[in-house]
Protein backbone atom coordinates (compact mmCIF):
# COMPACT_ATOMS: atom_id res chain seq x y z
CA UNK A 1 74.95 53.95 162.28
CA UNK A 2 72.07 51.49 163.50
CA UNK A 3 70.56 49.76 160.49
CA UNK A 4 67.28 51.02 159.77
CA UNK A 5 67.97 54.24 161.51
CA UNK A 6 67.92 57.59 159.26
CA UNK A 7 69.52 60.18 162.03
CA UNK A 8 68.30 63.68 161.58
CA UNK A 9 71.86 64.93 160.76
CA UNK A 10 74.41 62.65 160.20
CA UNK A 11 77.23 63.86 162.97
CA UNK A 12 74.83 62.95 165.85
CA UNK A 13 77.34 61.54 168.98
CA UNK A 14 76.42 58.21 170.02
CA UNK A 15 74.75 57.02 166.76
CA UNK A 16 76.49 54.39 166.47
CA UNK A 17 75.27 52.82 170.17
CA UNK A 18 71.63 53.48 169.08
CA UNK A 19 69.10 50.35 169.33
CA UNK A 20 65.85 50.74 166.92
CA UNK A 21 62.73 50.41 169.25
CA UNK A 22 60.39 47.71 168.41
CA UNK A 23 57.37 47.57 169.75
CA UNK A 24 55.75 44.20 171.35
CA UNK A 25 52.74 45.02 169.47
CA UNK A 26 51.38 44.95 165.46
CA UNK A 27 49.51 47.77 164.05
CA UNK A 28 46.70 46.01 164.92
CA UNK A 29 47.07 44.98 168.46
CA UNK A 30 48.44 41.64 167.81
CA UNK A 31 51.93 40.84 170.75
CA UNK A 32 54.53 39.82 168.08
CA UNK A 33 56.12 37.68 170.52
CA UNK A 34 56.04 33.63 170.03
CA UNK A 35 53.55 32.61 172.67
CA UNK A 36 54.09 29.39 174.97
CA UNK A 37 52.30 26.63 173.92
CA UNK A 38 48.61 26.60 175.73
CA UNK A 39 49.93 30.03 177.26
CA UNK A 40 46.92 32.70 176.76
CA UNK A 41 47.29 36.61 177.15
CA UNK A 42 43.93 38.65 177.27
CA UNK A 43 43.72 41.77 177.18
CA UNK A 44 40.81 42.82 178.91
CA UNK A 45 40.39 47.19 179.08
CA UNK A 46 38.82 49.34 181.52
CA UNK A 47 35.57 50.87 180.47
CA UNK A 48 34.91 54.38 181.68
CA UNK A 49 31.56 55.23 183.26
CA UNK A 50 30.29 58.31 185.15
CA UNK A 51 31.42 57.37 188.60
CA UNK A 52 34.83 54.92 187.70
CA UNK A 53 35.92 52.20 185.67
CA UNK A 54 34.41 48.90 184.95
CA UNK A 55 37.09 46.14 184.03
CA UNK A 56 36.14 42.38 183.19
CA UNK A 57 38.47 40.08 185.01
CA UNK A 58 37.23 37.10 183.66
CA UNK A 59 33.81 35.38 181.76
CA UNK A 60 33.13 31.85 180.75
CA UNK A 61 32.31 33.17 176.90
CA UNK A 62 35.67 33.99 176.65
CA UNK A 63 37.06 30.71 174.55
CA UNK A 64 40.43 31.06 176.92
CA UNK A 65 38.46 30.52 179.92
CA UNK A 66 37.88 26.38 179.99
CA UNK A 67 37.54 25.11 183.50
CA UNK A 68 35.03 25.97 185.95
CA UNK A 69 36.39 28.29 188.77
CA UNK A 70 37.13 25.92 191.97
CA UNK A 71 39.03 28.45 193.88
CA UNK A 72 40.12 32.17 193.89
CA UNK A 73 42.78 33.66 196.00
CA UNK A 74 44.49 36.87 195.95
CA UNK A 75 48.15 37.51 196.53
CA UNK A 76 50.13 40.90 197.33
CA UNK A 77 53.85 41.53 196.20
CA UNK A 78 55.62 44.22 197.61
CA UNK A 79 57.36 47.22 195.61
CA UNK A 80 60.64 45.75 193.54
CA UNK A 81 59.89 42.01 194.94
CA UNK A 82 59.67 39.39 193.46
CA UNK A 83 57.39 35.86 193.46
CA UNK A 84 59.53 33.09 191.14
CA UNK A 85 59.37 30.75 189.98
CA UNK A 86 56.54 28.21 190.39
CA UNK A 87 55.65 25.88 188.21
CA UNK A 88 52.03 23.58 188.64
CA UNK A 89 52.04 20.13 187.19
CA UNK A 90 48.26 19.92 186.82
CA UNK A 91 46.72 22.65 187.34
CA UNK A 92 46.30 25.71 185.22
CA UNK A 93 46.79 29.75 186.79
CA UNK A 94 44.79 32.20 185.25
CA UNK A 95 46.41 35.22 186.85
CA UNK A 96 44.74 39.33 186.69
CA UNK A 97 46.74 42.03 188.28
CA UNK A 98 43.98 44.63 189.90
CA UNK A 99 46.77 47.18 191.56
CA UNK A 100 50.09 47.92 190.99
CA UNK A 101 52.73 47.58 187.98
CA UNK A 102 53.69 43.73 187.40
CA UNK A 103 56.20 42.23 184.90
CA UNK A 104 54.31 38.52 184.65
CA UNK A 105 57.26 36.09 183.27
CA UNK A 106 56.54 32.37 181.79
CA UNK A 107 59.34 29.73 180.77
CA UNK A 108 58.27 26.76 178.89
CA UNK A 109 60.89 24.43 180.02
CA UNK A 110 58.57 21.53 178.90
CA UNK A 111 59.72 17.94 176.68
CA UNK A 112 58.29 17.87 173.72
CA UNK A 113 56.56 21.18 173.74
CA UNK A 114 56.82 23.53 170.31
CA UNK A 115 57.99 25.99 172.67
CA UNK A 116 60.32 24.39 174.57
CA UNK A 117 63.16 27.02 175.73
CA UNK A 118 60.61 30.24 174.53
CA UNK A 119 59.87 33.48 176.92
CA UNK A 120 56.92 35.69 177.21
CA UNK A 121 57.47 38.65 179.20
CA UNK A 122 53.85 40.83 180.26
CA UNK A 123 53.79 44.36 181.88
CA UNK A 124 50.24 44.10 183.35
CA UNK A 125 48.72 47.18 185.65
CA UNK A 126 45.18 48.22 186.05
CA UNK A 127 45.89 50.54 183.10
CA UNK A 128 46.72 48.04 181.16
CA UNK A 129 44.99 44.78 182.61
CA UNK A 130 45.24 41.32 181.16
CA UNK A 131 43.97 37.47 182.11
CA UNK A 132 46.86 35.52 181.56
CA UNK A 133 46.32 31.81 181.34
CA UNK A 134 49.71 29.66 182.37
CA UNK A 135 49.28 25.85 181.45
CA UNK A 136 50.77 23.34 183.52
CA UNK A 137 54.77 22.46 184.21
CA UNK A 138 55.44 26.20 182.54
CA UNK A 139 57.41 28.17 184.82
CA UNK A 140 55.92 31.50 185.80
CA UNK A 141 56.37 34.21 188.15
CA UNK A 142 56.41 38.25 188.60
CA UNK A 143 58.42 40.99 189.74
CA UNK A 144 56.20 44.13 191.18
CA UNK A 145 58.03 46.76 188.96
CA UNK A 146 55.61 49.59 190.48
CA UNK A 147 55.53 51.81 193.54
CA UNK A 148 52.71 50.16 195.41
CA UNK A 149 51.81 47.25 196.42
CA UNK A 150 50.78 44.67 193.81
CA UNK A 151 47.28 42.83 193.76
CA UNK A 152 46.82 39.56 192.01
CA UNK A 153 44.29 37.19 191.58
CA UNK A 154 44.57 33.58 190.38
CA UNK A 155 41.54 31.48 189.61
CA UNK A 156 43.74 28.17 189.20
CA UNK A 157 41.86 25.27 187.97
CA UNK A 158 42.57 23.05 190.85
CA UNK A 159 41.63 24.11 194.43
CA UNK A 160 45.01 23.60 196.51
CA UNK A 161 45.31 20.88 198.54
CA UNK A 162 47.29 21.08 202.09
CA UNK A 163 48.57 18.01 202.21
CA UNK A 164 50.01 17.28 198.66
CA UNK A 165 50.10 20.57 197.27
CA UNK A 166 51.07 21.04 193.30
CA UNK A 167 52.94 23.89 193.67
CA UNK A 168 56.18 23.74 193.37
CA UNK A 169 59.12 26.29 193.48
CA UNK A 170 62.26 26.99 192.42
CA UNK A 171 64.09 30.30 194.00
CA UNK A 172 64.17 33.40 191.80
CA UNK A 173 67.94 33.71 192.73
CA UNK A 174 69.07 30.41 193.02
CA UNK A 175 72.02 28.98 190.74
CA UNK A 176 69.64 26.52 189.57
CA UNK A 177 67.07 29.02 188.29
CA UNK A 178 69.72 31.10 186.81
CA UNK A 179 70.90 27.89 184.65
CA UNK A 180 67.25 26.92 184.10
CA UNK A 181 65.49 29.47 183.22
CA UNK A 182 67.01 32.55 180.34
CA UNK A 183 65.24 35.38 182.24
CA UNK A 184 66.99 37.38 185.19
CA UNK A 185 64.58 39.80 187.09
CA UNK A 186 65.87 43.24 187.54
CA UNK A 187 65.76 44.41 190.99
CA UNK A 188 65.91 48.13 191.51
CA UNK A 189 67.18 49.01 194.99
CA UNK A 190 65.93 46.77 198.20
């Protein structure tokens, strides 16, 4: 039997393969996971009204916020693709999904940082919408886990520029990601 796990009767078939949920929240909200070093998650929640929803995407009150905004751009992901991994080495993303089902991934792969080698794994939707803050040289990227087409918005702290852009990229599905980085997207069917 799974520790921790008080069956209903004790002959129940497969007991033995059961996994105790945990949930990525505290009783009070909290994600129990170890964030990344200067990695911010906000939720944010829609606020009903007589003719929709209001949600706040972003405000500079919020003490995540920091830099002014210099540039906003929206990208689209398709149903079951994926955008990974891309890493900034000075500027900061501040990512909001606005459609769609998203599973936003970071990897600090960083020297020196407290969180060198950690994970944080967000499900973000407009039913469950977040500002998620990804410092500089952390990895990051998403996999549209929804039906429709995905809507994101970054506000990066740097505008781009075209002829020395800091984006850089390592493929999802390359060897090289697969040794660097301990998180494998899960595609469903292409």
């Amino acid at each position: 039997m799974v520790k921790g796990l008080v069956p209903a009767t004790p002959d129940v078939l497969g007991a033995d393969l059961l996994i105790q949920k945990r949930s990525a929240v505290t009783g009070t909200g909290e994600l129990r996971a170890k964030s990344i070093a200067g990695l911010v998650f906000r939720p944010t929640r829609p606020v009903a009204h007589e003719d929709g929803y209001l949600t706040e995407v972003a405000k500079t009150a919020w003490h995540e916020w920091g830099d002014p905004i210099v540039q906003v751009h929206i990208t689209t992901t398709l149903p079951d693709h994926i955008r990974a991994w891309g890493l900034h080495q000075c500027s900061t993303d501040r990512l909001f999904v606005v459609t769609g089902l998203v599973e936003i991934v970071a990897f600090d792969g960083r020297d020196g940082s407290p969180t060198r080698g950690v994970v944080n794994r967000f499900i973000v939707s407009d039913h469950n919408p977040a500002l998620i803050v990804v410092p500089p040289c952390v990895y990051h990227g998403w996999h549209n886990i929804g039906t429709i087409e995905a809507v994101i918005i970054n506000m990066p702290t740097s505008a781009y520029d075209y002829e020395t852009p800091d984006a850089l990229d390592l493929p999802w599905d390359s060897d090289e990601a697969h040794r660097t980085i301990p998180h494998r997207f899960q595609l469903r069917t292409r």
